[in-house]
Each structure stands twice: as structure tokens, then as C-alpha cells.
Protein backbone atom coordinates (compact mmCIF):
# COMPACT_ATOMS: atom_id res chain seq x y z
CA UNK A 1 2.54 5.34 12.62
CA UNK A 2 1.63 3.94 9.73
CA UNK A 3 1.55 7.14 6.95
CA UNK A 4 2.40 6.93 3.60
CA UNK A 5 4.55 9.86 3.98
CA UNK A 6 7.22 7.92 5.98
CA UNK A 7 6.98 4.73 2.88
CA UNK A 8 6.99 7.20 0.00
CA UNK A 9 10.01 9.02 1.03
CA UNK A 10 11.76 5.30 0.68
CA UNK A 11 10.06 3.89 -2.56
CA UNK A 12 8.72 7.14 -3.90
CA UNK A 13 11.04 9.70 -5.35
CA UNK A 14 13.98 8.71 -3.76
CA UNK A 15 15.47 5.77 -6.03
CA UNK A 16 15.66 8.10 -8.79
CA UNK A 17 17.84 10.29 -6.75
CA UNK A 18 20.80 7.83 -6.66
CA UNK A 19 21.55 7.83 -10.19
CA UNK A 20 22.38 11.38 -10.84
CA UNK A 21 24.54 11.30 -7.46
CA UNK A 22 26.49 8.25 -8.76
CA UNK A 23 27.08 8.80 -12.10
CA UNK A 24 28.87 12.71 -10.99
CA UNK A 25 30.73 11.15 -8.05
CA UNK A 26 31.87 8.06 -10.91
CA UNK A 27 32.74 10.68 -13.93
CA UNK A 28 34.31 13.89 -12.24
CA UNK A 29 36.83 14.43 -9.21
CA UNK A 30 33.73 16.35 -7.18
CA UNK A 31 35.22 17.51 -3.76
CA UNK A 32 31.99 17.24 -2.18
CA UNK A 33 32.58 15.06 1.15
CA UNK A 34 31.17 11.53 1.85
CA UNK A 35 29.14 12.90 5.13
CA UNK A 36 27.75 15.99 3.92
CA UNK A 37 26.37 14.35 0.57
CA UNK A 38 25.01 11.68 3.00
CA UNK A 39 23.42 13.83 4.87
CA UNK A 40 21.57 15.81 2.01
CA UNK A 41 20.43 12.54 0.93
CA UNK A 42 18.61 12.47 4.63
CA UNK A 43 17.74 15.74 4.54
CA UNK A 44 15.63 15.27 1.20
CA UNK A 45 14.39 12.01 2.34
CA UNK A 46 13.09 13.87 5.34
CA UNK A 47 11.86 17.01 2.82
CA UNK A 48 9.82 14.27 0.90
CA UNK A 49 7.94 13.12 4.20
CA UNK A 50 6.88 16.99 4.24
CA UNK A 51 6.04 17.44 1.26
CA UNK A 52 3.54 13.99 1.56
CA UNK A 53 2.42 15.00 4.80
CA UNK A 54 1.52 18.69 3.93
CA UNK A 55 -0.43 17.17 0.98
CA UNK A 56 -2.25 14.69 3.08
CA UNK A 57 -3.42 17.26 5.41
CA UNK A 58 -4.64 19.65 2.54
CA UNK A 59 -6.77 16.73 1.29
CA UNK A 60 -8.57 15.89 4.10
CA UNK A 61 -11.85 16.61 3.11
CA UNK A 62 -11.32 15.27 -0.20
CA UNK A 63 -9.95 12.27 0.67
CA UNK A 64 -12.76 11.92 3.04
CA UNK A 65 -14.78 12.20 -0.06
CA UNK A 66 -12.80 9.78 -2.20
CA UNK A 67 -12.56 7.34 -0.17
CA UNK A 68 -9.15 7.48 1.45
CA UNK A 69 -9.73 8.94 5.12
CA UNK A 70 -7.72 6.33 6.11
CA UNK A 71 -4.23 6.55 8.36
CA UNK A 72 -2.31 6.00 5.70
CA UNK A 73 -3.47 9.33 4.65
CA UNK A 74 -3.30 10.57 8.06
CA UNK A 75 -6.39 10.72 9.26
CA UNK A 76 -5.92 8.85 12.41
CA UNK A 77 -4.22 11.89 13.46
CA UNK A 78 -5.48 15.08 14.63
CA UNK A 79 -4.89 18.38 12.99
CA UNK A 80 -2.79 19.55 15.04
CA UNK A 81 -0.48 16.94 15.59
CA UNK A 82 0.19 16.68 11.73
CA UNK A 83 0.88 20.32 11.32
CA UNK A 84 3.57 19.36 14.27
CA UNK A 85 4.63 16.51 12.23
CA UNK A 86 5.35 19.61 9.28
CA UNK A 87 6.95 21.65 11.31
CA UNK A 88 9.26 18.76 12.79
CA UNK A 89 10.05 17.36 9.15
CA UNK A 90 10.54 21.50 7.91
CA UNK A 91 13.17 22.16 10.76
CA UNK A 92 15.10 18.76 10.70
CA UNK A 93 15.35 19.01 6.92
CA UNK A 94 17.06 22.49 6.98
CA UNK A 95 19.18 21.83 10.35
CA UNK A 96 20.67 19.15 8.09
CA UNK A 97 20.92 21.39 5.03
CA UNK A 98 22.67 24.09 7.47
CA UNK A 99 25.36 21.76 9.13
CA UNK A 100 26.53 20.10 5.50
CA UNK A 101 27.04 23.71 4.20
CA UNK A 102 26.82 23.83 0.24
CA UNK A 103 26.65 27.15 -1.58
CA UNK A 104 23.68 29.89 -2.53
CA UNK A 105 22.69 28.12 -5.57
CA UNK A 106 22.16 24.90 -3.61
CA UNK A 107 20.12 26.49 -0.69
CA UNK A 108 18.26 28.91 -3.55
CA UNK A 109 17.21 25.49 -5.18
CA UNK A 110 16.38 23.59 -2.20
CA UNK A 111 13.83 26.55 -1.56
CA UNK A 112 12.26 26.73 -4.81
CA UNK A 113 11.41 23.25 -4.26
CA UNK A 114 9.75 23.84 -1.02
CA UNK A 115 7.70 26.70 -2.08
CA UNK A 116 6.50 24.79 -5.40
CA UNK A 117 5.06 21.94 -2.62
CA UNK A 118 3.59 24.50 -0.79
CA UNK A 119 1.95 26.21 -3.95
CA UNK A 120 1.10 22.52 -4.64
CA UNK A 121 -0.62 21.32 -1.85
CA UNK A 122 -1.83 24.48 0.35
CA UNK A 123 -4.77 27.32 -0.76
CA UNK A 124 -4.65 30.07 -1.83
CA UNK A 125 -3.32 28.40 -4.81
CA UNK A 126 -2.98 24.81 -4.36
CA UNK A 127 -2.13 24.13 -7.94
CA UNK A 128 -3.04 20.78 -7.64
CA UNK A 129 -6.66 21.16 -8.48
CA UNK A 130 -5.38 23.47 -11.32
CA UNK A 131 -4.83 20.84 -14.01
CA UNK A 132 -1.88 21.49 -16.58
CA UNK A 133 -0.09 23.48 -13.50
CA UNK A 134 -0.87 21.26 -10.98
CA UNK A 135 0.94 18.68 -13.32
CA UNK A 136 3.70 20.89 -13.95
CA UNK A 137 4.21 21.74 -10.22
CA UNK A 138 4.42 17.72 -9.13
CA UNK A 139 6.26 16.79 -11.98
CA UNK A 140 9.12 19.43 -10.68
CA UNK A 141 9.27 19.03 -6.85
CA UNK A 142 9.38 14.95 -7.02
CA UNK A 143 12.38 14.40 -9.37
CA UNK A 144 13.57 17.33 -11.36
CA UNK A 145 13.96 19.48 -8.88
CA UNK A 146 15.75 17.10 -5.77
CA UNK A 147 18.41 16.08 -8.53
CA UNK A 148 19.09 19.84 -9.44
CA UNK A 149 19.59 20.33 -5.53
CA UNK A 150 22.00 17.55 -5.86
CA UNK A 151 23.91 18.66 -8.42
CA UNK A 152 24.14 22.26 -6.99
CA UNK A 153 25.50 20.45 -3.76
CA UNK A 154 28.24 18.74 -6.38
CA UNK A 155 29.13 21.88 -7.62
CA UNK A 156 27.90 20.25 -11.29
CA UNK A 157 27.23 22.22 -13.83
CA UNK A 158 27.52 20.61 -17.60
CA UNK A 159 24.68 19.39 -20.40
CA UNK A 160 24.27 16.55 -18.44
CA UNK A 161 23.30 19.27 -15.29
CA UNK A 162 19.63 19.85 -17.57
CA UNK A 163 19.21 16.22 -19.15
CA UNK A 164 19.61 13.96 -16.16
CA UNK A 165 16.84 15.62 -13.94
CA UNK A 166 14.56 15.57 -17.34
CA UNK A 167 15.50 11.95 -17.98
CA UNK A 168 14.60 10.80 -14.60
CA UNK A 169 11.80 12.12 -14.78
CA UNK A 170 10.70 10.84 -17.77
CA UNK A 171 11.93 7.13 -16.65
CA UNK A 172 9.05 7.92 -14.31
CA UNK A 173 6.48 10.47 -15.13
CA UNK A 174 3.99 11.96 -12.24
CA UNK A 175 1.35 11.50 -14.94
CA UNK A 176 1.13 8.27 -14.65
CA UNK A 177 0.68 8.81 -10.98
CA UNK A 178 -2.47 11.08 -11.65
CA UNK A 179 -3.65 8.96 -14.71
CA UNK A 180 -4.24 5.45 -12.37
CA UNK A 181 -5.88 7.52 -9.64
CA UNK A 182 -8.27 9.46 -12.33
CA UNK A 183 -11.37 7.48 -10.35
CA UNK A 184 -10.72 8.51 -7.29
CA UNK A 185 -10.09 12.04 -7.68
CA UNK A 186 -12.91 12.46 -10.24
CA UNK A 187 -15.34 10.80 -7.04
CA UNK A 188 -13.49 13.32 -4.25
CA UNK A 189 -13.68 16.11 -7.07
CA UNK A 190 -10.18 16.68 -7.10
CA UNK A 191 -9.81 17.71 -11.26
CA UNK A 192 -5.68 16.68 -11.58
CA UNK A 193 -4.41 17.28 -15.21
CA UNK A 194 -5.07 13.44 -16.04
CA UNK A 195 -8.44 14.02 -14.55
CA UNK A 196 -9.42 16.68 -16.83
CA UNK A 197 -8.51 14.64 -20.00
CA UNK A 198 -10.45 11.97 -18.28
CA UNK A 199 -9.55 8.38 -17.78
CA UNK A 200 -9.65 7.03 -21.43
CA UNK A 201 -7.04 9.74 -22.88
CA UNK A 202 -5.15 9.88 -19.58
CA UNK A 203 -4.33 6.38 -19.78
CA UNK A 204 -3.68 6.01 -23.92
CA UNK A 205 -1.12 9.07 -23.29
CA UNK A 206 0.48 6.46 -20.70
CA UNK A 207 0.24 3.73 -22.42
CA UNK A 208 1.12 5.37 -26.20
CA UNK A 209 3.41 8.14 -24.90
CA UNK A 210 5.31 8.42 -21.31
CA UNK A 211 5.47 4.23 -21.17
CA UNK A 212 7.76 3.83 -24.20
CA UNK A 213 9.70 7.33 -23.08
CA UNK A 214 10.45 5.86 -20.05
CA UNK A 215 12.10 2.74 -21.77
CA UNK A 216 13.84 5.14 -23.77
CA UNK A 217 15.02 7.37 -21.20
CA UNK A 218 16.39 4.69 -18.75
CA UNK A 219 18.13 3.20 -21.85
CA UNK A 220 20.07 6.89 -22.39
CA UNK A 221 20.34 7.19 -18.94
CA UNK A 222 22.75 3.95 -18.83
CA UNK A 223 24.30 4.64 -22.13
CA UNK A 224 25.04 8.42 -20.84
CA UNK A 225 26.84 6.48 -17.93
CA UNK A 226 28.89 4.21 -20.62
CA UNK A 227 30.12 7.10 -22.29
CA UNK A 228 31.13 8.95 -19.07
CA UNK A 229 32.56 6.57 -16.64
CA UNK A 230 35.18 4.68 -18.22
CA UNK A 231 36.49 2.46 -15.20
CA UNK A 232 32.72 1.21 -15.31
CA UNK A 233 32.39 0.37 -19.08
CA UNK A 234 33.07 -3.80 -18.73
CA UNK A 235 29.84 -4.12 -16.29
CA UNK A 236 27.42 -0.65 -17.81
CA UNK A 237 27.02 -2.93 -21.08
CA UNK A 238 25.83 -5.95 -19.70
CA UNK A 239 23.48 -3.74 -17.82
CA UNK A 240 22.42 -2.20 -20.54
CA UNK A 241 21.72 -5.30 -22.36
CA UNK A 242 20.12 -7.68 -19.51
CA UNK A 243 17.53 -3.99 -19.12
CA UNK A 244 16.91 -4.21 -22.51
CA UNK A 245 16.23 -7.89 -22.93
CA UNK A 246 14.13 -7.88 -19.84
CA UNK A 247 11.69 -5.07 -21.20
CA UNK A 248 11.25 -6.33 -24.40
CA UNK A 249 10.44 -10.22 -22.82
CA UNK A 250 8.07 -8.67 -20.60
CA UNK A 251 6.92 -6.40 -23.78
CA UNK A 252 6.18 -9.81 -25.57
CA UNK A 253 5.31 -11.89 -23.06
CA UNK A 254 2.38 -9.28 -22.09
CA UNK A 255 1.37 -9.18 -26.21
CA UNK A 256 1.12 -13.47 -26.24
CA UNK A 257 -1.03 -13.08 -23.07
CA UNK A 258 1.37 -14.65 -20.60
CA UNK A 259 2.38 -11.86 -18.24
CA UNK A 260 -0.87 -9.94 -17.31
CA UNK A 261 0.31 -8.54 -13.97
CA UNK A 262 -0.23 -4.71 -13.80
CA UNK A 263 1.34 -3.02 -9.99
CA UNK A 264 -1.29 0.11 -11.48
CA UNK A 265 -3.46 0.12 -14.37
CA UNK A 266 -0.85 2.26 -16.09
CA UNK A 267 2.05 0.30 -15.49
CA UNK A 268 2.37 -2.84 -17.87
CA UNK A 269 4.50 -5.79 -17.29
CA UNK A 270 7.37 -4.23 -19.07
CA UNK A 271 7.24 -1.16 -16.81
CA UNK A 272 7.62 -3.57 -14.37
CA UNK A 273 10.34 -5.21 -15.43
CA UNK A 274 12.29 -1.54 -16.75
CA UNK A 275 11.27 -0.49 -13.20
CA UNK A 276 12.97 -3.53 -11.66
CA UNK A 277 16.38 -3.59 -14.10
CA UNK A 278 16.18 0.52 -12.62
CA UNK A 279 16.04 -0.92 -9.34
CA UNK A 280 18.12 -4.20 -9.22
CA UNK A 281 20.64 -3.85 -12.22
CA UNK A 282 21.17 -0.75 -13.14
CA UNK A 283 21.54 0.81 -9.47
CA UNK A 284 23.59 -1.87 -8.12
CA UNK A 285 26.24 -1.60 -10.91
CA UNK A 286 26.50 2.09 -10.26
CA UNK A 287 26.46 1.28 -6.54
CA UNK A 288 29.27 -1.53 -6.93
CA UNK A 289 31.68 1.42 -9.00
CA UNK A 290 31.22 3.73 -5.97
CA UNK A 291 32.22 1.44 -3.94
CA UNK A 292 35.19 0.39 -5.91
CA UNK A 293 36.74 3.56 -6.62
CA UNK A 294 35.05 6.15 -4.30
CA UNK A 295 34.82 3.88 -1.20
CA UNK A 296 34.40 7.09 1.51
CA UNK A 297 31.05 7.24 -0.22
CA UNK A 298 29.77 3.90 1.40
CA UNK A 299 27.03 5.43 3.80
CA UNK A 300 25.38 6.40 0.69
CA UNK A 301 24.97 2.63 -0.19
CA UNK A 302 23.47 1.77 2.79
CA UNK A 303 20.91 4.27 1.89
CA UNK A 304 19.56 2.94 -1.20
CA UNK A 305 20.35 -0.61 0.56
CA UNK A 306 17.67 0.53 2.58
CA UNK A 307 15.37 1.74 0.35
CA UNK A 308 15.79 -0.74 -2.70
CA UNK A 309 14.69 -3.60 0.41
CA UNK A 310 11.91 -2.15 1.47
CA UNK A 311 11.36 -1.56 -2.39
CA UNK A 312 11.82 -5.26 -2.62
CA UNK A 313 9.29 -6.43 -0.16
CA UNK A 314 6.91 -5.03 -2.27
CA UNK A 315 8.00 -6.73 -5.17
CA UNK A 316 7.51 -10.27 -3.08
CA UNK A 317 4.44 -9.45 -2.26
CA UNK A 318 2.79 -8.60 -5.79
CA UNK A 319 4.55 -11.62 -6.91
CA UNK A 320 2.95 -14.14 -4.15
CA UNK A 321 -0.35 -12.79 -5.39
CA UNK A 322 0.00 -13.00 -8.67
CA UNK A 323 1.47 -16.24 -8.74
CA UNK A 324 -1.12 -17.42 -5.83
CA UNK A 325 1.28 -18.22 -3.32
């Protein structure tokens, strides 16, 4: 079956997971064990595909108006076979929660999150349609939140506990999400936030505001790590500086008129590229000091292995059509 819900648990939110988890397992002696942080990794992989497929289901009839009543939406499914799909995704999610055990906080978050994709998604208030909260709501339950139910799991709790879910999600904002699909929910009458403002001041607050945040926050992000993880320092610079160079090349190169290819109309070439050094540099130097000094943490690498190639296939493919080959 060919449903979003399965791809965007790989490529969506779940990328921006893996730095949080590496940079507490690389700068404190967390007890928490290789399996049972592997398995929460699963488990909110598997939360994600709910969350997409509850959504899908809830916009059927808009999407039907929109234009997307397509299966990657879910629509060559019935009804009731989705809401089996839910319940499925629901009870394999918290089986997996259950057998790695964690503590009240952790479960207590891990709820929150499902009840804010509920009030998302679902009537009586699907806050989705409700602008500013719908906003609010999404920008929590993709990013923010998961990383909080990771660091509950870790038993974290420091400053870094409150900036590193707000710095991920600012290295990736679910505005920008809403801003590029302003045209289609304005024709399926779906009013998001970005909607609302309408497309012109949707996408200048992208392109004026959250774009240069996000090169900002992935820049503190790595520097945070610097500071943090000492055994990493020697390859955390050179990360640092080969993410840097690459955004501002693809900054210039986009002002001169060479690089002109845009994955959304509100992601530039040097979104690209900061999305890319995210992806390719900055994860895999992270990856490569788990490995090298937490090695019973190596099923987590074959998760974002996974993910960053599927990820990657992607990447080919804009690149063969924008380079015509």
C-alpha cells in the first residue's frame, strides 16, 4: 500500500528525532538501555503512521475537494479498513511503549501527544481548520513533542531538555508545511493558519522569517553539541563549517541565478542544502560518535540508516530532474 503515512513516518518527522537522542546518549552517562530506546524509536515511528493516517481519513471529503483523493491519501481504501489501520498502528505503538517500560512522565507525555493529534485531526474540534491553533497543535505533535517523549525516556532533564525540542523545530517549521500547500487547502476550503494570512504573507514569513531561523537554529544545534560532547569536538567543527559553507554557496548561488531548484515553493536552494548538511553531515558525525563510544546503541543507526536512504532516493530523484537526466 502505497500511503503517505507509511513514507512520512521515514522522511517526515523522524530525522529530527535522532539528534536530540544522540547528542544525550554522547554528553551524559544515561542508563537507558540500547533495546528499549530502540524500540521507542519504533514505537514513535509507528505513532507517526497514526497520526498521518487519522488525518488522512478526517480529510476525506476535503481532499476529495482539493484535489488529493488519491491513495496516497488513502482513498483507495475503504473506511473501515483505515480506521483498522488506526487501531492496529494505536495498539502496536503502546504494546511497544509497555514492554520498554520508562517512567510516568514519559507515558504522561507520550499521551499528550496523542490527544493533541486527535484534537488535530478529528471533530468536534479538529483544530486544524482553526488557524493560529491548528498551527500551534501541528507544530507540537511533529517535533516538539516526540523529542520531549525522548528525553523523558532518558531520564533528561537540563536547559537543553526545553531548547532542543524548540530548536528542532525551528530547523524545520510546520509553517512552511501549511504555507506551500496554501492553494490547495484554500480550493478544498481547509483555512490552515498560513491559509488565513493567505499565500503572499504566508510565504514572505517563510522566506523573511522561519528560512533564516532554521539556518540559525541548525547552526546552535551543532555548536550546542561542540560545547557538550567533548570526545566529538575534532569532527563537530568541520561539520559545522562544511554546513555553513554549503548554505551560504547555495545562498549565493540562488542570488547570481545559478541554483533555481526549489523541492517546495518555500524551500530555497539553501534550505536544501541546510536540509542536506542536517541529513548527510551533521547526522552522520553524531551517528559515527555513537558508534565509537556507545557501540550497544548500534540498532539505532540502522534506523536512521534506513530512513536517511530512503531520504536519499528522493534527493536522486529531484536532482535527475533538475539536471535533466
Amino acid at each position: 500500500m502505497g500511503l503517505r503515512a507509511w513514507k512520512l513516518a521515514l522522511v517526515g518527522p523522524t530525522p529530527f528525532w535522532f539528534f536530540p537522542i544522540f547528542y544525550v546518549l554522547l554528553s551524559t552517562n544515561t542508563g537507558v538501555s540500547s533495546s528499549g530506546l530502540t524500540g521507542l524509536v519504533v514505537a514513535m515511528m509507528v505513532s507517526a503512521s497514526w497520526g498521518f493516517l487519522l488525518n488522512d481519513l478526517a480529510d476525506r471529503d476535503a481532499d476529495a475537494k482539493g484535489g488529493r483523493a488519491d491513495a496516497l491519501h488513502g482513498h483507495g481504501l475503504g473506511k473501515r479498513t483505515m480506521w483498522a489501520l488506526i487501531l492496529l498502528t494505536a495498539v502496536v505503538s503502546w504494546a511497544i511503549v509497555f514492554l520498554i517500560g520508562g517512567g510516568l512522565v514519559f507515558k504522561g507525555v507520550l499521551a499528550f501527544d496523542y490527544l493533541v493529534a486527535i484534537a488535530y485531526s478529528m471533530p468536534p474540534l479538529k483544530l486544524k481548520v482553526r488557524k493560529f491553533w491548528g498551527f500551534l497543535a501541528n507544530s507540537l505533535m511533529e517535533r516538539p513533542l516526540p523529542v520531549v517523549v525522548f528525553l523523558a525516556y532518558m531520564h533528561y532533564y537540563t536547559v537543553a531538555t526545553v531548547l532542543l525540542p524548540v530548536l528542532m523545530e525551528l530547523t524545520w517549521s510546520v509553517f512552511k508545511h501549511q504555507a506551500a500547500d496554501v492553494r490547495e487547502d484554500i480550493r478544498a476550503n481547509v483555512i490552515t493558519f498560513a491559509a488565513s494570512l493567505g499565500e503572499g504573507l504566508s510565504t514572505r514569513i517563510v522566506m523573511r522569517v522561519l528560512n533564516p531561523l532554521s539556518v540559525f537554529s541548525l547552526l546552535l544545534l551543532v555548536a550546542m553539541a561542540w560545547l557538550a560532547i567533548d570526545n566529538l569536538r575534532p569532527l563537530l567543527l568541520p561539520a559545522f563549517l562544511v554546513t555553513a559553507f554549503a548554505i551560504l554557496v547555495a545562498y549565493l548561488g540562488e542570488r547570481v541565478g545559478k541554483l533555481t531548484v526549489y523541492v517546495t515553493p518555500t524551500d530555497p536552494p539553501y534550505i536544501i542544502a541546510l536540509n542536506l548538511s542536517y541529513r548527510y553531515v551533521v547526522l552522520p558525525v553524531m551517528a559515527y560518535g555513537v558508534i565509537a563510544y556507545r557501540l550497544a546503541f548500534f540498532p539505532l543507526l540502522i534506523l536512521l540508516a534506513i530512513a536517511l536512504g530512503y531520504q536519499g532516493l528522493a534527493y536522486v530523484k529531484i536532482a535527475r530532474s533538475a539536471f535533466g537526466r
